[in-house]
PDB file of N, CA and C in Angstrom:
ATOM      1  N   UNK A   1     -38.307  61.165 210.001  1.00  0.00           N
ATOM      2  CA  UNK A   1     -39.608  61.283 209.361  1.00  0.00           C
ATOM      3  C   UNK A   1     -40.621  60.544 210.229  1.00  0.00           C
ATOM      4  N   UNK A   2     -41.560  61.242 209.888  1.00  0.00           N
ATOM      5  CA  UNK A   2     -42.567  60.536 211.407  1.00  0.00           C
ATOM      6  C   UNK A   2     -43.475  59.373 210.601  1.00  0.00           C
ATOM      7  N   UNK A   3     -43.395  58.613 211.269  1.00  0.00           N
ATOM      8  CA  UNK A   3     -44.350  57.153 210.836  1.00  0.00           C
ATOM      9  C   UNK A   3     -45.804  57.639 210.141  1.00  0.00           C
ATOM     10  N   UNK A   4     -45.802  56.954 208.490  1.00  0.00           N
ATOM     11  CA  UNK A   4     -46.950  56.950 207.837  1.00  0.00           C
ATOM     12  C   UNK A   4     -48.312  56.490 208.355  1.00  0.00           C
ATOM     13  N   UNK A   5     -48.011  55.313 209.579  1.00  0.00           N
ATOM     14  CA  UNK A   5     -49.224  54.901 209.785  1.00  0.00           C
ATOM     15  C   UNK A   5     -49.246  55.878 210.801  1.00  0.00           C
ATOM     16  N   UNK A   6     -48.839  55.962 211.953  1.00  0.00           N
ATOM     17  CA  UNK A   6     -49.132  57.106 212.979  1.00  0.00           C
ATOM     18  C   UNK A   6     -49.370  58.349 212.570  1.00  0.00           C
ATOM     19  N   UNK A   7     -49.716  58.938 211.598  1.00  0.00           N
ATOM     20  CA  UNK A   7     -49.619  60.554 211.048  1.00  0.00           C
ATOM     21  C   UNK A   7     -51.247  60.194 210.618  1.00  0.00           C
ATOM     22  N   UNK A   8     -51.076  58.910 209.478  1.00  0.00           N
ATOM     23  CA  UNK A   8     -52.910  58.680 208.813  1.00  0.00           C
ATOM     24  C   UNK A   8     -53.692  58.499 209.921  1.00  0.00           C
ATOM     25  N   UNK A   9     -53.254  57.554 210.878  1.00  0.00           N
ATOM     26  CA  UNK A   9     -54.121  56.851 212.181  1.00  0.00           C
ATOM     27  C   UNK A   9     -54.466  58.666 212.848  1.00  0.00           C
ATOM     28  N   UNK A  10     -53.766  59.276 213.084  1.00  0.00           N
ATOM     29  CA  UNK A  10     -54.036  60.158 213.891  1.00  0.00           C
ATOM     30  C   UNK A  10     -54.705  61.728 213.044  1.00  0.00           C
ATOM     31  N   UNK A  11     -54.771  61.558 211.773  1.00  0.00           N
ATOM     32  CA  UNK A  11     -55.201  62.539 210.760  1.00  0.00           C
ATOM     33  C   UNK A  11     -57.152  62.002 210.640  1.00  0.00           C
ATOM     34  N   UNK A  12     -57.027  61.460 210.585  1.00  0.00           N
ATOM     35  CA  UNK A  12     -58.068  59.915 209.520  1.00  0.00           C
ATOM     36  C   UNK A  12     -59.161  59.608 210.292  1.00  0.00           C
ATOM     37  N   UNK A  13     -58.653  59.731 211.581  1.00  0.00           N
ATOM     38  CA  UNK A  13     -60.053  59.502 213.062  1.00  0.00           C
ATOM     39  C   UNK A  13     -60.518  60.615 213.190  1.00  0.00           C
ATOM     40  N   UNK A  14     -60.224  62.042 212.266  1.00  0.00           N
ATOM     41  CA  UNK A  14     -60.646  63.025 212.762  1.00  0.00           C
ATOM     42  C   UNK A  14     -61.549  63.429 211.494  1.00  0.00           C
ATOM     43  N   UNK A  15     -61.129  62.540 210.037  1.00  0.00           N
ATOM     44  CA  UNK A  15     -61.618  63.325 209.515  1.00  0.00           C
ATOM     45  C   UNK A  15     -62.345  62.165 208.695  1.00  0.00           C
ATOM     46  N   UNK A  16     -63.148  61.123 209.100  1.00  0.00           N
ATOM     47  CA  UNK A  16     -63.532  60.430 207.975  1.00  0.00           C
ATOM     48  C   UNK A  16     -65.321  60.581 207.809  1.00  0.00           C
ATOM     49  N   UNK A  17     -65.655  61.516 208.462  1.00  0.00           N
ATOM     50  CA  UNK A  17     -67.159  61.914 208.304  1.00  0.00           C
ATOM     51  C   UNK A  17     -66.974  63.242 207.472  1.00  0.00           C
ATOM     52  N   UNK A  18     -66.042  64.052 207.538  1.00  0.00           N
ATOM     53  CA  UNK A  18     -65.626  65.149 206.642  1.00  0.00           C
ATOM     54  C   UNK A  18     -65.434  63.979 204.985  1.00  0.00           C
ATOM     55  N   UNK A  19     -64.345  63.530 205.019  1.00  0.00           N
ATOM     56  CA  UNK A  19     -63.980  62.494 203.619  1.00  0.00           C
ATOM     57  C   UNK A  19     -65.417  62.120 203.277  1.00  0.00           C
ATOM     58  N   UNK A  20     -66.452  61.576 203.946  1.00  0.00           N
ATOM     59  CA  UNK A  20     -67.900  61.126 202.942  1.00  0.00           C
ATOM     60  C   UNK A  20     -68.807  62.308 202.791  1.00  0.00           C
ATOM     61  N   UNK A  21     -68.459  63.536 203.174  1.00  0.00           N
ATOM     62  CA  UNK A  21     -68.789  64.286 202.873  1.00  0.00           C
ATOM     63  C   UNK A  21     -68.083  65.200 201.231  1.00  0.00           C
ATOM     64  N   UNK A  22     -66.958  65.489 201.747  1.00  0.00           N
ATOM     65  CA  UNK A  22     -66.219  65.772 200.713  1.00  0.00           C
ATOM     66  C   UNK A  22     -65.823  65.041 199.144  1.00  0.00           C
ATOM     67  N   UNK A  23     -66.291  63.718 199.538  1.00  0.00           N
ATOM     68  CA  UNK A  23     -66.166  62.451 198.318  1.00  0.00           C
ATOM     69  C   UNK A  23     -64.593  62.044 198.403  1.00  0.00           C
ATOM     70  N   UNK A  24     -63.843  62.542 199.476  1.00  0.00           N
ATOM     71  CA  UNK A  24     -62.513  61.600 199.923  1.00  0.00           C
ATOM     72  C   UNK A  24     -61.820  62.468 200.399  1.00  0.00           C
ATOM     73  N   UNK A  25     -60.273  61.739 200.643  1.00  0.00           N
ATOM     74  CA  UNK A  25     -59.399  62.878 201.442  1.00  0.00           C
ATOM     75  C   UNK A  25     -58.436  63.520 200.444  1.00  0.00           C
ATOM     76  N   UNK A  26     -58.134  64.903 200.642  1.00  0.00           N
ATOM     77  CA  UNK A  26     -57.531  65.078 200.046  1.00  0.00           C
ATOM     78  C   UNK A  26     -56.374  66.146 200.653  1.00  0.00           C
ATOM     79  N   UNK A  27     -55.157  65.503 200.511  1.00  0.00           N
ATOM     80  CA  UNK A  27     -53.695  65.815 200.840  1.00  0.00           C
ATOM     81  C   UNK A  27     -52.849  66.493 199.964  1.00  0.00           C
ATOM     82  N   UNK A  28     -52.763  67.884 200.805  1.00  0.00           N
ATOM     83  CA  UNK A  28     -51.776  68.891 199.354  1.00  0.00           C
ATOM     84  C   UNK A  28     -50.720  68.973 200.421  1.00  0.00           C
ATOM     85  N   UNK A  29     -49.433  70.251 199.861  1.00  0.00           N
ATOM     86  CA  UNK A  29     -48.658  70.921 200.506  1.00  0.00           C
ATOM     87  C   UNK A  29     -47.807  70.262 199.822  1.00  0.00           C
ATOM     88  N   UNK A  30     -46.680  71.534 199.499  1.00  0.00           N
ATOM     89  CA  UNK A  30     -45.002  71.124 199.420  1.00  0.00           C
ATOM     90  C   UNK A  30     -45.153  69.512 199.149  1.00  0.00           C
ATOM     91  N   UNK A  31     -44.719  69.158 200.661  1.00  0.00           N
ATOM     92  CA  UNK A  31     -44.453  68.049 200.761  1.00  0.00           C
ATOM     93  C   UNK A  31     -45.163  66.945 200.202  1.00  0.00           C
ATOM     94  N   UNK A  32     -46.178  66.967 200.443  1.00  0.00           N
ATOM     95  CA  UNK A  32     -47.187  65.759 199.423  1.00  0.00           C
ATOM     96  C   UNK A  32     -47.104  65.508 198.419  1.00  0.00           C
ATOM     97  N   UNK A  33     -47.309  66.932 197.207  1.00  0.00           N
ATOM     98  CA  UNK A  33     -46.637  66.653 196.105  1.00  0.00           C
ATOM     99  C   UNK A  33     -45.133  66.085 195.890  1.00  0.00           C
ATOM    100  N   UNK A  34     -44.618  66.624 196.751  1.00  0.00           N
ATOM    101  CA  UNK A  34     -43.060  65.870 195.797  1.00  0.00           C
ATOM    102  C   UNK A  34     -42.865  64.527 196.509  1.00  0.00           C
ATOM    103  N   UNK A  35     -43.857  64.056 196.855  1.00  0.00           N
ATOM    104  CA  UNK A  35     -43.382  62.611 197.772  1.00  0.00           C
ATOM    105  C   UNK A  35     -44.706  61.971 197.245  1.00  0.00           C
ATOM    106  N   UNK A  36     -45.747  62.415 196.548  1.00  0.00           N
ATOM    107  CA  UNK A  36     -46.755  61.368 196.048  1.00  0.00           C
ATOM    108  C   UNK A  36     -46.391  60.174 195.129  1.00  0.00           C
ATOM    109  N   UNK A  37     -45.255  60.014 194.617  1.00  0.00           N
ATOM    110  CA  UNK A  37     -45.212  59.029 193.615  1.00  0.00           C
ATOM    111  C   UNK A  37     -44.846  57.764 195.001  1.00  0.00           C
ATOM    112  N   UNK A  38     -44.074  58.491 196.210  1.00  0.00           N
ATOM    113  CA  UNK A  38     -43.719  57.163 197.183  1.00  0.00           C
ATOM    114  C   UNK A  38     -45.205  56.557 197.975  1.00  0.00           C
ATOM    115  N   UNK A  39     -45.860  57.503 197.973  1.00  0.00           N
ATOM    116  CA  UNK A  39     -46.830  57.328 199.126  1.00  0.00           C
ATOM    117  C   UNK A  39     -47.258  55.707 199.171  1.00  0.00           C
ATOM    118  N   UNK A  40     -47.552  55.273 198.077  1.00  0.00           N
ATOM    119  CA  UNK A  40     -48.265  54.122 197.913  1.00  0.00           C
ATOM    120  C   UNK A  40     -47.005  52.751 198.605  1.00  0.00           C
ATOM    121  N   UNK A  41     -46.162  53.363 197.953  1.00  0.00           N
ATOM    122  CA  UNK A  41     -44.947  52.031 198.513  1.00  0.00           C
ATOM    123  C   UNK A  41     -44.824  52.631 200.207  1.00  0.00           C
ATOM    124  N   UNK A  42     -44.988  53.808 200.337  1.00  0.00           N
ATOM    125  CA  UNK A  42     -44.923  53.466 202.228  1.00  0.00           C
ATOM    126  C   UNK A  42     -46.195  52.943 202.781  1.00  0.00           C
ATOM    127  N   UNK A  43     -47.020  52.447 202.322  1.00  0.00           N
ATOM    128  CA  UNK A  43     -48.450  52.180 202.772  1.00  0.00           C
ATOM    129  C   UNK A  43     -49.379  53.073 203.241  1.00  0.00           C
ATOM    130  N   UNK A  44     -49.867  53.955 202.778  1.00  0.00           N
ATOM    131  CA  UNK A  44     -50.582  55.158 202.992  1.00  0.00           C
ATOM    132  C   UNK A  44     -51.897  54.583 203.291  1.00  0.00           C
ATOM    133  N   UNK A  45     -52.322  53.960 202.096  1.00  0.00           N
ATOM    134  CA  UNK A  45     -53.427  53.086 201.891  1.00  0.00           C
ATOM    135  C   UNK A  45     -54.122  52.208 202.954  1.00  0.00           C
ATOM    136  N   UNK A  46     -53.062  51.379 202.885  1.00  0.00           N
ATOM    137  CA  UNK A  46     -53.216  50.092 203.749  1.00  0.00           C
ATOM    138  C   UNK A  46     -53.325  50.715 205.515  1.00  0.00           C
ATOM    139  N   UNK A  47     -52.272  52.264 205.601  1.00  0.00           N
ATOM    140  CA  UNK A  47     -52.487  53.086 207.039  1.00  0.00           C
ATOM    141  C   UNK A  47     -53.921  53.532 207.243  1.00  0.00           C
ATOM    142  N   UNK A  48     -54.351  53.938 206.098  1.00  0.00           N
ATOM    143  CA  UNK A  48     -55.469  54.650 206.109  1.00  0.00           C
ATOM    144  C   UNK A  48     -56.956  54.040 206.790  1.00  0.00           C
ATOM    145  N   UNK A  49     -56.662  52.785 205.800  1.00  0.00           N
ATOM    146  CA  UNK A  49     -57.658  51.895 205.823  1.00  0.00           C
ATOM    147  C   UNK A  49     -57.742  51.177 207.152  1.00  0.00           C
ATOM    148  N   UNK A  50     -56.368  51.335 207.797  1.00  0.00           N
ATOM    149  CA  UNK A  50     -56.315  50.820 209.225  1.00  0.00           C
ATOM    150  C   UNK A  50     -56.939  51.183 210.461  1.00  0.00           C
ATOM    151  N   UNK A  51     -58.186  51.377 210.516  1.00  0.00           N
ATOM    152  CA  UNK A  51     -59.412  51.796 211.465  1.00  0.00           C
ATOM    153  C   UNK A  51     -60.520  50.583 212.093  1.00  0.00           C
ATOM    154  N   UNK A  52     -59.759  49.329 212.326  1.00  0.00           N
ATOM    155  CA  UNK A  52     -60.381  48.224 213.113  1.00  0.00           C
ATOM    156  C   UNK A  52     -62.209  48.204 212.760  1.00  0.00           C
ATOM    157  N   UNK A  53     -63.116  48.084 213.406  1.00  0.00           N
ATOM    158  CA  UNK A  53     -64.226  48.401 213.081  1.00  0.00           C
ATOM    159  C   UNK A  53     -64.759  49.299 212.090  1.00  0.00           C
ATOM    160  N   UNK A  54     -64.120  50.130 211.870  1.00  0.00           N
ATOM    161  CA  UNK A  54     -64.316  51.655 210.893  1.00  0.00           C
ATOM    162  C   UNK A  54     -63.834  50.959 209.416  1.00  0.00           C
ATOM    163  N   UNK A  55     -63.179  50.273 209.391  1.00  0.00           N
ATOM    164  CA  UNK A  55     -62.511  49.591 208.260  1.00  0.00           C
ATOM    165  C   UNK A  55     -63.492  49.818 206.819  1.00  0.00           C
ATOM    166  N   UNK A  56     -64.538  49.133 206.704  1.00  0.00           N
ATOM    167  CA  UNK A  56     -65.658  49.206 206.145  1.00  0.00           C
ATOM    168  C   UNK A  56     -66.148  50.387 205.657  1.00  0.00           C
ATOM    169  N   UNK A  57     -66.198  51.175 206.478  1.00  0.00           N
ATOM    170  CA  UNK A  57     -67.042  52.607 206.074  1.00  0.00           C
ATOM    171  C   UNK A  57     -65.442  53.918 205.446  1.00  0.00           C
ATOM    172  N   UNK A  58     -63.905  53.350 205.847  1.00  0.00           N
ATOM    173  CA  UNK A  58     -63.165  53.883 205.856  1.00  0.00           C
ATOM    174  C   UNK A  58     -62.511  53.583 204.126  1.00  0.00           C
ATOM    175  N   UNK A  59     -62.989  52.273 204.240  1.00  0.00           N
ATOM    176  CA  UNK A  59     -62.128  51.199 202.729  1.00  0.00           C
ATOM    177  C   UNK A  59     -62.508  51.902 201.120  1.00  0.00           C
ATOM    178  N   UNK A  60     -64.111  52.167 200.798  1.00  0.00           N
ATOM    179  CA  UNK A  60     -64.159  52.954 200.063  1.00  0.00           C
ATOM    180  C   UNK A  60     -63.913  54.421 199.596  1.00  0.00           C
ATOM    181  N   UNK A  61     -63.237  54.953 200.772  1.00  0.00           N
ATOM    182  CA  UNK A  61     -63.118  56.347 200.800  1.00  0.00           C
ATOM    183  C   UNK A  61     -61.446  56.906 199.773  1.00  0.00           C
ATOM    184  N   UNK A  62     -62.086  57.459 198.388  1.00  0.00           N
ATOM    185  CA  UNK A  62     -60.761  57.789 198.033  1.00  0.00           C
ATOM    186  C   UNK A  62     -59.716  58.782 198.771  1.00  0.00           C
ATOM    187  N   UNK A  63     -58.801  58.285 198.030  1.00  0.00           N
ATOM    188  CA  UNK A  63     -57.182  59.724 198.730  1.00  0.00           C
ATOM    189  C   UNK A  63     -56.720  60.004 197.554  1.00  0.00           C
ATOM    190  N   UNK A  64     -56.373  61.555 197.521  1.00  0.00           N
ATOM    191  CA  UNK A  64     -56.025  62.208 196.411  1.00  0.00           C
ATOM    192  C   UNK A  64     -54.980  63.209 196.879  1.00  0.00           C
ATOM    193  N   UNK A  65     -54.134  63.164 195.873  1.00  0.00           N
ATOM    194  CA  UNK A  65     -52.715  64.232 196.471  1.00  0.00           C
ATOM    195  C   UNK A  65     -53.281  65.431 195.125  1.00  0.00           C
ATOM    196  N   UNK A  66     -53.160  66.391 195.952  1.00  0.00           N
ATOM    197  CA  UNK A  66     -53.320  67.809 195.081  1.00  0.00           C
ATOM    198  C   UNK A  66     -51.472  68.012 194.494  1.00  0.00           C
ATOM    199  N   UNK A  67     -51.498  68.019 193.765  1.00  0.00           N
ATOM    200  CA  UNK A  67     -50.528  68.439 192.980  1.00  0.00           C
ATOM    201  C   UNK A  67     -49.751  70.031 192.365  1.00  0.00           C
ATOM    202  N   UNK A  68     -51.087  70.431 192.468  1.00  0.00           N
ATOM    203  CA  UNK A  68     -51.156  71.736 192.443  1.00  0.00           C
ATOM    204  C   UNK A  68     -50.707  73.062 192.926  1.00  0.00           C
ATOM    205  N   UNK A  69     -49.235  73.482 192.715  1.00  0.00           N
ATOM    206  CA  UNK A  69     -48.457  74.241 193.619  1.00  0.00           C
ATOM    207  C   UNK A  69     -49.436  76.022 193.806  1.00  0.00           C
ATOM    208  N   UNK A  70     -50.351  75.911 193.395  1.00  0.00           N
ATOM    209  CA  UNK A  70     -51.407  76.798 193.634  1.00  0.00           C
ATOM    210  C   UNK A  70     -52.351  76.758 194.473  1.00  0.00           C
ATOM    211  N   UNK A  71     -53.028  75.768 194.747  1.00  0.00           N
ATOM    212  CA  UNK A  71     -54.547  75.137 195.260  1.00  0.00           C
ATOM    213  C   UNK A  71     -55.061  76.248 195.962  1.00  0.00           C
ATOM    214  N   UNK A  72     -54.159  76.539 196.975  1.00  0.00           N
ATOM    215  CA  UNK A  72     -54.277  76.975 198.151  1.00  0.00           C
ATOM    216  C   UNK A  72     -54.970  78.729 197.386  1.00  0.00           C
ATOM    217  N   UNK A  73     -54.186  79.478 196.392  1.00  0.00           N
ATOM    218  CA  UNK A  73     -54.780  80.269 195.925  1.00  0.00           C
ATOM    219  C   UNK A  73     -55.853  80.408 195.465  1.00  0.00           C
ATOM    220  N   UNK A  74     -55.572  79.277 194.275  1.00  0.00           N
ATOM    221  CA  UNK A  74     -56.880  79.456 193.396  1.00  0.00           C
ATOM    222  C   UNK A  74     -58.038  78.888 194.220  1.00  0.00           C
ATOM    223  N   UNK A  75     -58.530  78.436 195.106  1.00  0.00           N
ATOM    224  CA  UNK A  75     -59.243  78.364 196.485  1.00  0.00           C
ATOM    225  C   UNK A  75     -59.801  80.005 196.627  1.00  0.00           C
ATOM    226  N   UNK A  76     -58.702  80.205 197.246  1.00  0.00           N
ATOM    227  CA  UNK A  76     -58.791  81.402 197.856  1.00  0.00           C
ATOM    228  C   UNK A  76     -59.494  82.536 197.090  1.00  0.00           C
ATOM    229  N   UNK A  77     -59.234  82.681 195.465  1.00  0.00           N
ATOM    230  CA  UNK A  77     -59.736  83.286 195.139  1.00  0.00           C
ATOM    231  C   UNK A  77     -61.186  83.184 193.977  1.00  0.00           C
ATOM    232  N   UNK A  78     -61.356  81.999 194.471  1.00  0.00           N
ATOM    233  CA  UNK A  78     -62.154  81.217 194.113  1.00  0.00           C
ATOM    234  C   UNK A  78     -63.422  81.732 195.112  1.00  0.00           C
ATOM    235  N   UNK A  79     -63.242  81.579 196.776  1.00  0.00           N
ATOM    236  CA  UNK A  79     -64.030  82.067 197.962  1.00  0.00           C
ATOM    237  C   UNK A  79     -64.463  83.567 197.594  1.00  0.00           C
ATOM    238  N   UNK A  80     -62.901  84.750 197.063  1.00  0.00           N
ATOM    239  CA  UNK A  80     -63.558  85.712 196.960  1.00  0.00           C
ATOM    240  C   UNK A  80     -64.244  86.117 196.207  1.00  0.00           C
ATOM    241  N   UNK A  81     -64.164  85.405 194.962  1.00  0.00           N
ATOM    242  CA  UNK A  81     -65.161  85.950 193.859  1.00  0.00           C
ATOM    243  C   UNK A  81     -66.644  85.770 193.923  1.00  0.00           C
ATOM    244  N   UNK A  82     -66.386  84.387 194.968  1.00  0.00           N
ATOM    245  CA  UNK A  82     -68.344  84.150 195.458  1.00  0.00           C
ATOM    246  C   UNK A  82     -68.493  85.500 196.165  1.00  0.00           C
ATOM    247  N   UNK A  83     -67.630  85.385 197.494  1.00  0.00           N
ATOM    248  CA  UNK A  83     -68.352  86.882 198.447  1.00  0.00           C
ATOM    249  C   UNK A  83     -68.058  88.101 197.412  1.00  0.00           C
ATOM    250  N   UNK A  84     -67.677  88.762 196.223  1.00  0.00           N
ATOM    251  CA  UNK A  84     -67.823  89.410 195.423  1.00  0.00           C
ATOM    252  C   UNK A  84     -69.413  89.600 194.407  1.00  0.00           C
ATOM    253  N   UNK A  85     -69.599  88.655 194.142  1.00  0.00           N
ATOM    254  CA  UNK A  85     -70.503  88.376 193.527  1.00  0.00           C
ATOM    255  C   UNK A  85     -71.973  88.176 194.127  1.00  0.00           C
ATOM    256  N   UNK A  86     -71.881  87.456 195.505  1.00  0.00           N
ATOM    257  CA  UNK A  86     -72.868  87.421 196.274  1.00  0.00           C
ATOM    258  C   UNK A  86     -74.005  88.971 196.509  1.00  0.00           C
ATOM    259  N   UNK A  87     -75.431  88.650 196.164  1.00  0.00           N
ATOM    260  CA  UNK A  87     -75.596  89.889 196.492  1.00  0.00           C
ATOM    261  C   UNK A  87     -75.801  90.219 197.955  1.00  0.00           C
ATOM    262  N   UNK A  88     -75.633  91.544 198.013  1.00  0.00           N
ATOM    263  CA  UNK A  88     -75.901  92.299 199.520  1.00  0.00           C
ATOM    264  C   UNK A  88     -76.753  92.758 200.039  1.00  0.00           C
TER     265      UNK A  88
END
């Protein structure tokens, strides 16, 4: 399994102007869900927050595990009903 802090460190520098945009990060898939109850005991948090100078602007930013073995659909059809509806 690949290191929690090396996966956030290298996820987290890419996306923390997206996260204050979005109002935080948010982590789905398979895997997330069935491993969210550990996340906190592997230090997800404490990885996350691990951005030296960035610390500050990084510390308030929530993380949220989608749970949702759908998301990805109801998204999806969520997008088409706008371009459905949109007029032409």
């Amino acid at each position: 399994m690949i290191s929690t802090k090396r996966f956030i460190f290298s996820r987290g520098n890419c996306r923390i102007l997206l996260a204050l945009l979005a109002g935080g990060v948010f982590i789905g898939g398979g895997i997330a869900a069935a491993v969210a109850d550990s996340l906190d005991g592997w230090g997800l948090r404490d990885a996350f927050e691990d951005k030296g100078r960035m610390r500050r602007i990084v510390a308030p930013i929530p993380l949220y595990v989608i749970e949702n073995p759908h998301a990805g659909l109801l998204g999806a059809a969520a997008s088409l009903q706008s371009l459905a509806s949109a007029p032409s």
